[in-house]
Protein backbone atom coordinates (compact mmCIF):
# COMPACT_ATOMS: atom_id res chain seq x y z
CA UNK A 1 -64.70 -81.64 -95.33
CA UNK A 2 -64.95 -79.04 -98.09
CA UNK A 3 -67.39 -76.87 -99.19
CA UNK A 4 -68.59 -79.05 -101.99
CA UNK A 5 -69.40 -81.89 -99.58
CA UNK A 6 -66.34 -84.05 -100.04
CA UNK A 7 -63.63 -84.81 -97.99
CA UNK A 8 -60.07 -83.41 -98.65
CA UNK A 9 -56.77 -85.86 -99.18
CA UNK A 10 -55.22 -82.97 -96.24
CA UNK A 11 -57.20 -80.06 -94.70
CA UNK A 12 -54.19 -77.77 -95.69
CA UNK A 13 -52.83 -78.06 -99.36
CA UNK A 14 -48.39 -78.06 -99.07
CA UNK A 15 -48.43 -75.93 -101.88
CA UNK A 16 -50.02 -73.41 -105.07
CA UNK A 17 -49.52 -75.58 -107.78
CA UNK A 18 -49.43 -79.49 -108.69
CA UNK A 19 -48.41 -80.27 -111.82
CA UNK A 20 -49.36 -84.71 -112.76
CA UNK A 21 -47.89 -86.08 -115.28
CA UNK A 22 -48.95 -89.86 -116.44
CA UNK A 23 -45.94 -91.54 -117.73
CA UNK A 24 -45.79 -94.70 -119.89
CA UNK A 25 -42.77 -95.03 -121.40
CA UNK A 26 -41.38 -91.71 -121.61
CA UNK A 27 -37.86 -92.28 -120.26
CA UNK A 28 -36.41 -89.47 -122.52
CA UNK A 29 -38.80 -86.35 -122.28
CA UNK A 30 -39.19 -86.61 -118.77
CA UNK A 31 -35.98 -84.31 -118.09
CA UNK A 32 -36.90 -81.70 -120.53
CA UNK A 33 -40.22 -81.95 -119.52
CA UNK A 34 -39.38 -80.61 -115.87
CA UNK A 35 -37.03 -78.52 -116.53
CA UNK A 36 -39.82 -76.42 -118.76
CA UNK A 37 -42.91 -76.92 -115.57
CA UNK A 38 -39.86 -75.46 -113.07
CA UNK A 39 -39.49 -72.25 -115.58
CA UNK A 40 -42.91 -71.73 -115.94
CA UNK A 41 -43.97 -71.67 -112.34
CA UNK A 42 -41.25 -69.99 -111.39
CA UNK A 43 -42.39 -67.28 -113.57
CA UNK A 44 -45.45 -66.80 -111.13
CA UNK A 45 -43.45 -66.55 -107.71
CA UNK A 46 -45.87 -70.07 -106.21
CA UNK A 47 -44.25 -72.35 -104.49
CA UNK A 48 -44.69 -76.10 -106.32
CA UNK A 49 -44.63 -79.61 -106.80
CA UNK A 50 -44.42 -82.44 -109.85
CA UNK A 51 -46.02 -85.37 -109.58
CA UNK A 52 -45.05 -88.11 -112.01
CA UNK A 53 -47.43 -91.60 -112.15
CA UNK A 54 -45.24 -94.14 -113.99
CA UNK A 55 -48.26 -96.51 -115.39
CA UNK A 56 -45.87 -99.73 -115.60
CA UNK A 57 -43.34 -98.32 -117.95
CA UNK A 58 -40.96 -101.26 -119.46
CA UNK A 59 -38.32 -98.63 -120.19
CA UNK A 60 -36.23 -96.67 -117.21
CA UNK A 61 -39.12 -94.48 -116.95
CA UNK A 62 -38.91 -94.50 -113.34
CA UNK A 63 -34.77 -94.78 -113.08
CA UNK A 64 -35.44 -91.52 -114.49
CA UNK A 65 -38.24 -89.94 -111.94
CA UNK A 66 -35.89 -91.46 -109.12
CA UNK A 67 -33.28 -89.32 -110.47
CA UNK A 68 -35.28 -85.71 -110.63
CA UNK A 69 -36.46 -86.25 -107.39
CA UNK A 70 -33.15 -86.53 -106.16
CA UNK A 71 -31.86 -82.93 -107.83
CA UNK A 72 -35.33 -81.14 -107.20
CA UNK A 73 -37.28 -81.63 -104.15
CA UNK A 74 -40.49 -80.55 -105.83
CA UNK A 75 -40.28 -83.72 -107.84
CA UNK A 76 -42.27 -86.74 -106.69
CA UNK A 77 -42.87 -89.89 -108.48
CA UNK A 78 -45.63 -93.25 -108.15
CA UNK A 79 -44.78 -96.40 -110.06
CA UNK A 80 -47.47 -99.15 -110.62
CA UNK A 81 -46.72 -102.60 -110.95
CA UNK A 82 -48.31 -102.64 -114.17
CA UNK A 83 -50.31 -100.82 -116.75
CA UNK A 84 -53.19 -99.70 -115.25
CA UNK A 85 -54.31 -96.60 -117.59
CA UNK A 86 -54.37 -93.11 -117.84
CA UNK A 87 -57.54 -92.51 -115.68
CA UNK A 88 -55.89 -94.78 -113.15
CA UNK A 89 -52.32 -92.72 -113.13
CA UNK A 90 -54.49 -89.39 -113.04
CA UNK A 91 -56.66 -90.73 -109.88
CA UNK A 92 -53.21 -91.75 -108.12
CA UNK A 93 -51.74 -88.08 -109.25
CA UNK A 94 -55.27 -86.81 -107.61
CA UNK A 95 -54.79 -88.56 -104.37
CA UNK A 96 -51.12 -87.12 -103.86
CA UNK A 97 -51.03 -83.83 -105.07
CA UNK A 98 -51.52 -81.47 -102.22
CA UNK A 99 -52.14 -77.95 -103.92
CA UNK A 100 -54.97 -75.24 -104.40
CA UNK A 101 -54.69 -75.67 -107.96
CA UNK A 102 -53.77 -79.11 -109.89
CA UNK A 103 -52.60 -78.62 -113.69
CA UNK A 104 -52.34 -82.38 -115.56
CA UNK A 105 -50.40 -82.70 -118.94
CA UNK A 106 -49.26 -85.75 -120.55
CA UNK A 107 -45.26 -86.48 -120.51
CA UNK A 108 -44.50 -86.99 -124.48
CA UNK A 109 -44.28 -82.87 -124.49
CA UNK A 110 -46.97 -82.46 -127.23
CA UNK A 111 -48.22 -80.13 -124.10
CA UNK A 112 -46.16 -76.88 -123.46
CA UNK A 113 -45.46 -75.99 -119.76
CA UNK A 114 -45.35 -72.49 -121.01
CA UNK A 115 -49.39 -72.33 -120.86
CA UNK A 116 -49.76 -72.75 -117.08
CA UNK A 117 -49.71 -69.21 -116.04
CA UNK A 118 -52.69 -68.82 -118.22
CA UNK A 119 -54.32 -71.81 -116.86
CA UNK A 120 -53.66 -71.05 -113.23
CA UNK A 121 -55.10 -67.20 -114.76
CA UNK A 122 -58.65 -68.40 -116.18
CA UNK A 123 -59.36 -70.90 -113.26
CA UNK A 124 -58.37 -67.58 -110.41
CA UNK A 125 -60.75 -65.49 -112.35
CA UNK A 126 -63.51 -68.07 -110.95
CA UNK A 127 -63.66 -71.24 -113.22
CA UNK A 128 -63.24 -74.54 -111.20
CA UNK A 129 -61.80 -76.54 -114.68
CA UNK A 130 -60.39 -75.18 -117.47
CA UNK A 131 -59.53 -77.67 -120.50
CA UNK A 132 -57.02 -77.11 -122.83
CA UNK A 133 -57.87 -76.69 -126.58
CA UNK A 134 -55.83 -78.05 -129.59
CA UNK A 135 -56.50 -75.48 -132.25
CA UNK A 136 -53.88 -76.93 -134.14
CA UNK A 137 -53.21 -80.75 -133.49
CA UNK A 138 -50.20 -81.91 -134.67
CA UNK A 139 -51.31 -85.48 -135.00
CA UNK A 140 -52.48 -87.56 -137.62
CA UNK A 141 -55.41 -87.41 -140.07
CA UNK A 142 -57.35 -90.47 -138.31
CA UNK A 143 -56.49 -89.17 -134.72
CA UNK A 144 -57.70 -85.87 -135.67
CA UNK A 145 -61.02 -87.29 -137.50
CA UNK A 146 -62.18 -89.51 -135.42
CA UNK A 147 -61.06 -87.11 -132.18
CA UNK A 148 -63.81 -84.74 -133.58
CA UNK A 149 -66.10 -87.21 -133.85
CA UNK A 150 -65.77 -87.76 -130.17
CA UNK A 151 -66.37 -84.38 -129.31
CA UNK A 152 -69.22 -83.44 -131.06
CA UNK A 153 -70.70 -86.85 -129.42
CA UNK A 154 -69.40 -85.67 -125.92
CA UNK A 155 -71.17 -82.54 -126.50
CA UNK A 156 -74.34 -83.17 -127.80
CA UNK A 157 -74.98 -86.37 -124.95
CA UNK A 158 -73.57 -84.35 -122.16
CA UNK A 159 -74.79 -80.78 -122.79
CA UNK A 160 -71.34 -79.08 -122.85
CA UNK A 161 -69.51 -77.70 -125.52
CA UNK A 162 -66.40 -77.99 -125.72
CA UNK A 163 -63.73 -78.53 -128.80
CA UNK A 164 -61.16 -81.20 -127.03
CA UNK A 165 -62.53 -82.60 -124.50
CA UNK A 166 -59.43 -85.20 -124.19
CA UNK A 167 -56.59 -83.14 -124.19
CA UNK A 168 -53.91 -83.84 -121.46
CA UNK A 169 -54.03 -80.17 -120.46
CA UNK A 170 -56.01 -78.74 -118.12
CA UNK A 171 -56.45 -76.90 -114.94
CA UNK A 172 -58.49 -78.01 -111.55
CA UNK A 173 -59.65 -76.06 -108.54
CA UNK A 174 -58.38 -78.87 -106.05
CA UNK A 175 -62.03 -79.60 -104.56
CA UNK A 176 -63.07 -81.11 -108.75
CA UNK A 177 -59.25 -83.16 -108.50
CA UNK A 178 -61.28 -84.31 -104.70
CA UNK A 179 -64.86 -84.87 -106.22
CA UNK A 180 -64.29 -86.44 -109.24
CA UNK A 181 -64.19 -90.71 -109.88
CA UNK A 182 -61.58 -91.82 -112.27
CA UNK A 183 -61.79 -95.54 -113.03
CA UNK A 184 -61.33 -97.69 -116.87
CA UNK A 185 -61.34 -94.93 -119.56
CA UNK A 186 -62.82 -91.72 -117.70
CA UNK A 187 -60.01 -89.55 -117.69
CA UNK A 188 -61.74 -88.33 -121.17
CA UNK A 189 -64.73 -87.24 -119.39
CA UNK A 190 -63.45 -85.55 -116.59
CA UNK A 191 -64.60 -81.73 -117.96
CA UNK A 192 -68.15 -83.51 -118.66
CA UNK A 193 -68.08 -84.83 -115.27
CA UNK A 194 -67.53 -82.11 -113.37
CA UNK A 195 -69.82 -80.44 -115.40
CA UNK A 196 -72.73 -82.78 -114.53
CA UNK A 197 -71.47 -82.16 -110.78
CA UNK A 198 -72.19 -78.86 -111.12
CA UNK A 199 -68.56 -77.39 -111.31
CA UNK A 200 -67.76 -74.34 -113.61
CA UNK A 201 -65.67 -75.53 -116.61
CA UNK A 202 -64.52 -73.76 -119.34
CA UNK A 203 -61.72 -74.20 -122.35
CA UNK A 204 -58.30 -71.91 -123.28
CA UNK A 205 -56.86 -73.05 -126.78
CA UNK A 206 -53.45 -74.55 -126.44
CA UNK A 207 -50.29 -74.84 -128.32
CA UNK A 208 -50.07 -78.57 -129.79
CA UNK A 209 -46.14 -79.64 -130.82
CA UNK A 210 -45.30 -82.84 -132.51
CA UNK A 211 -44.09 -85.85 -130.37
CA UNK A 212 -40.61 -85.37 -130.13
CA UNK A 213 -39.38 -88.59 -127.98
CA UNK A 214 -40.96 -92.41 -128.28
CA UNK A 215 -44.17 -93.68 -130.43
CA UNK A 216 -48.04 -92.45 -129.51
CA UNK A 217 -50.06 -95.30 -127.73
CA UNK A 218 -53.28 -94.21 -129.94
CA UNK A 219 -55.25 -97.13 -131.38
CA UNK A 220 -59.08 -97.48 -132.93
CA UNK A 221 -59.65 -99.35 -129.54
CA UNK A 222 -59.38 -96.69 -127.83
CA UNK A 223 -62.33 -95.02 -129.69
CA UNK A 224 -64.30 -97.68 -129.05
CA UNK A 225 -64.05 -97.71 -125.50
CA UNK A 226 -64.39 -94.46 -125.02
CA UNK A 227 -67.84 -94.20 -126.64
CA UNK A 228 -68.99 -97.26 -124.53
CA UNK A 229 -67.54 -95.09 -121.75
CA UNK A 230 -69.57 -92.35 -123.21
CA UNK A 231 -72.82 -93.98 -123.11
CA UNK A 232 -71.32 -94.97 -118.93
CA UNK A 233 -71.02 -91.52 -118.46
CA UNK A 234 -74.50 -90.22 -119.28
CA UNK A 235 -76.35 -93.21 -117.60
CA UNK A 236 -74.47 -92.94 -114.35
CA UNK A 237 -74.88 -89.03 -114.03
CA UNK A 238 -77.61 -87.83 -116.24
CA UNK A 239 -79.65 -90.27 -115.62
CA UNK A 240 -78.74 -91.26 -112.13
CA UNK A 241 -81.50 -89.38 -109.91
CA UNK A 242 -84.53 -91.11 -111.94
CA UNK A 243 -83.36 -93.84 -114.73
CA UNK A 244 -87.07 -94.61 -114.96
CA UNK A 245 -87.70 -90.96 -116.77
CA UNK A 246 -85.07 -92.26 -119.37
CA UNK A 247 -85.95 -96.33 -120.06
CA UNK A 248 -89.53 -95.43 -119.87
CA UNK A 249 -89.46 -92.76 -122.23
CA UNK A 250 -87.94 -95.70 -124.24
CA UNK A 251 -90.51 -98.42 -122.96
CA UNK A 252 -93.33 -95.91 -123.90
CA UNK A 253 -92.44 -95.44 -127.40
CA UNK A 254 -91.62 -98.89 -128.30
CA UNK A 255 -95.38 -99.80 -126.18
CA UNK A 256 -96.76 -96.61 -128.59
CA UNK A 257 -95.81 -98.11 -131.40
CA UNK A 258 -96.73 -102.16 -130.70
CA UNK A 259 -99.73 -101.09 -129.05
CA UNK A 260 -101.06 -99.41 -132.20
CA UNK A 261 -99.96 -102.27 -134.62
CA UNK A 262 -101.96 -104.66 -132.43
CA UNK A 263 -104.93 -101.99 -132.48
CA UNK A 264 -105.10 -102.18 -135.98
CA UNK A 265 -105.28 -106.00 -136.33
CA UNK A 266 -107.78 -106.56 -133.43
CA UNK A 267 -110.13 -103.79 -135.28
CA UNK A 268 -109.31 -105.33 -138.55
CA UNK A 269 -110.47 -108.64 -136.95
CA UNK A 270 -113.26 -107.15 -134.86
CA UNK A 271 -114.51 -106.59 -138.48
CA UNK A 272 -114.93 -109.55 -139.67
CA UNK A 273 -111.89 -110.13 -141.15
CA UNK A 274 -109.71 -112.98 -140.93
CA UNK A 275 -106.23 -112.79 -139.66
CA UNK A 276 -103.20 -114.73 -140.58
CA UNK A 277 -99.34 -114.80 -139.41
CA UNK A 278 -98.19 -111.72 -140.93
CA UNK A 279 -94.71 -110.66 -140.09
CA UNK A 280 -96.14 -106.40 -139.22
CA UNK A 281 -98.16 -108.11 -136.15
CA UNK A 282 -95.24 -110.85 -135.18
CA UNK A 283 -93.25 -107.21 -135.09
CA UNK A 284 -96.45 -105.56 -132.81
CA UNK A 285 -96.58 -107.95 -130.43
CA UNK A 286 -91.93 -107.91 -130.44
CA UNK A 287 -92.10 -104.30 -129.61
CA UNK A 288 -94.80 -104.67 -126.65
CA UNK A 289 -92.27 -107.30 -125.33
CA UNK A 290 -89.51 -105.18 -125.85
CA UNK A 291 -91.18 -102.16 -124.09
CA UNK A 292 -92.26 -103.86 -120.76
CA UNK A 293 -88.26 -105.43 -120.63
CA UNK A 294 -87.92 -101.61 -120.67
CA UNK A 295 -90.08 -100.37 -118.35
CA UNK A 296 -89.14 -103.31 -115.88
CA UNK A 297 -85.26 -102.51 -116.67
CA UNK A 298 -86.39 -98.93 -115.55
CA UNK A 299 -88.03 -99.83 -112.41
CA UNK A 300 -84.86 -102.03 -111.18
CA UNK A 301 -83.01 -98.93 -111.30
CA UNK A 302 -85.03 -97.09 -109.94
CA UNK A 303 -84.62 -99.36 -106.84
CA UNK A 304 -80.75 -99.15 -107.41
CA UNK A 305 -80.76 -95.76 -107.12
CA UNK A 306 -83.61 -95.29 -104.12
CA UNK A 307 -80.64 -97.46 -102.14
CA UNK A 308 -77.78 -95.14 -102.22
CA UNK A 309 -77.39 -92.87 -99.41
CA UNK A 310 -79.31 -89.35 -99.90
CA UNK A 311 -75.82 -86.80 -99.26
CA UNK A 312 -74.66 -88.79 -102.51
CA UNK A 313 -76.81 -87.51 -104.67
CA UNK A 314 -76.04 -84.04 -104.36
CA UNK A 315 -72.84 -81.64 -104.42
CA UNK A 316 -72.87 -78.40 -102.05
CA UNK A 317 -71.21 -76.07 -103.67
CA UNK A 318 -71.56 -73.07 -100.56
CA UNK A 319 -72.35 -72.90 -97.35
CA UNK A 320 -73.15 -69.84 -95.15
């Protein structure tokens, strides 16, 4: 057990540095691509290790892996059966890597190995995450468009600023790589999630390069899913300690508003005055339906939440 509460993969880490690498077709910059994370650690005297998650490449990704594991010993490899996603290769990369410090970077070598010592510098002056930032993107004017859409999103609904939160390059203090759940689409979130567990996170800018081997796997779909992923994010950590604070703000305004609709009719009726379907009280007595579905939605949670185990609830981040 760590400081933070959660258990560790091995009470003593094998090594400084672990560099994961999801892989999904990437057959051809995988060579170059270690060559560069050898010279750049070797540049800081730590001893090492690569991990590379092949997410159920249909090229020779792995022939490939097989065969830099077999000239370096630093150089591990996973292959899944199939494609399971980035947050799933990262979580497998997580579970492996057995080092203080865990740097992830994707394998298409948009990311330059040549940053690490300055990762490995900003998280040893005290940060626990440090994301990378992609002044200047070298991708495309939709990726780049809607990409800042996401972030100013990210920002605003989780309360951290950053410029890019999804870029493939970033640095962990091994007990966030330990704490944090990876599942569907997450991987974008990690910096927001550790920041909602309470870890110190912080961003370096980056040098971006243009894809040099294979085609980017970018599509509109994955916007989409990562704003319902988004909207996953902030109602599982958030919200998680009282969901009724947050569905019966909601229920209360929608109640507010119906309520006083129906007020005005019943006076206007009280009055004297005869009342007929009209379409502003069908829409009264909709929202006062709509806000008790809220409240009661709230309330369920609530009992969800009053369930889990108390230590869950929580992160420790010292102990004396």
């Amino acid at each position: 057990m760590n400081d933070q509460g959660a258990p560790l993969a091995d009470s003593a880490p094998r090594c400084d540095i672990a560099v994961v690498v999801p892989a999904f077709n990437e057959a051809e910059s995988l060579p170059e691509l270690v060559d560069r994370i050898d010279e750049a650690i070797q540049k800081l005297g730590r001893t090492w290790e690569v991990w590379i998650i092949d997410d159920g490449s249909s090229d020779d990704t792995f022939d490939v892996v097989e065969k830099l594991a077999a000239a370096r010993t630093q150089v591990h490899g996973i292959s899944f059966g199939r494609n399971f996603g980035k947050a799933a290769a990262l979580a497998a990369g997580f579970r492996a890597a057995s080092a203080h410090i865990v740097i992830t970077m994707d394998a298409d070598l948009q990311d330059d190995p040549a940053e690490i010592p300055a990762l490995v510098g900003k998280i040893e002056e005290g940060w626990d995450l440090v994301s990378g930032w992609k002044q200047d993107r070298k991708d495309n004017f939709i990726k780049n468009n809607t990409s800042k859409i996401f972030n100013w999103f990210t920002s605003r609904m989780c309360g951290l600023n950053l410029h890019d939160f999804n870029c493939g390059l970033k640095a962990y203090r091994r007990e966030v790589t330990q704490s944090v759940k990876l599942y569907g689409d997450m991987h974008r979130y990690v910096p927001a999630l550790a920041h909602m567990d309470g870890f110190r996170v912080t961003e370096l800018p980056v040098r971006h390069f243009v894809r040099k081997y294979g085609q980017t796997k970018y599509g509109m779909a994955r916007f989409i899913n990562g704003f319902l992923d988004l909207l996953t994010v902030y109602f599982l950590h958030a919200r998680r300690t009282s969901p009724l604070h947050f569905f019966g703000r909601a229920g209360l305004g929608f109640m507010t508003v119906g309520g006083g609709i129906s007020l005005y009719f019943l006076v206007y009726w009280m009055m004297g005055n005869g009342l007929r379907l009209r379409p502003v009280l069908l829409l009264g007595l909709v929202f006062i339906l709509v806000a008790l579905q809220f409240i009661s939605l709230g309330l369920i949670a609530e009992l969800v939440v009053a369930g889990r185990r108390p230590e869950e609830e929580f992160r420790i981040a010292r102990r004396v």
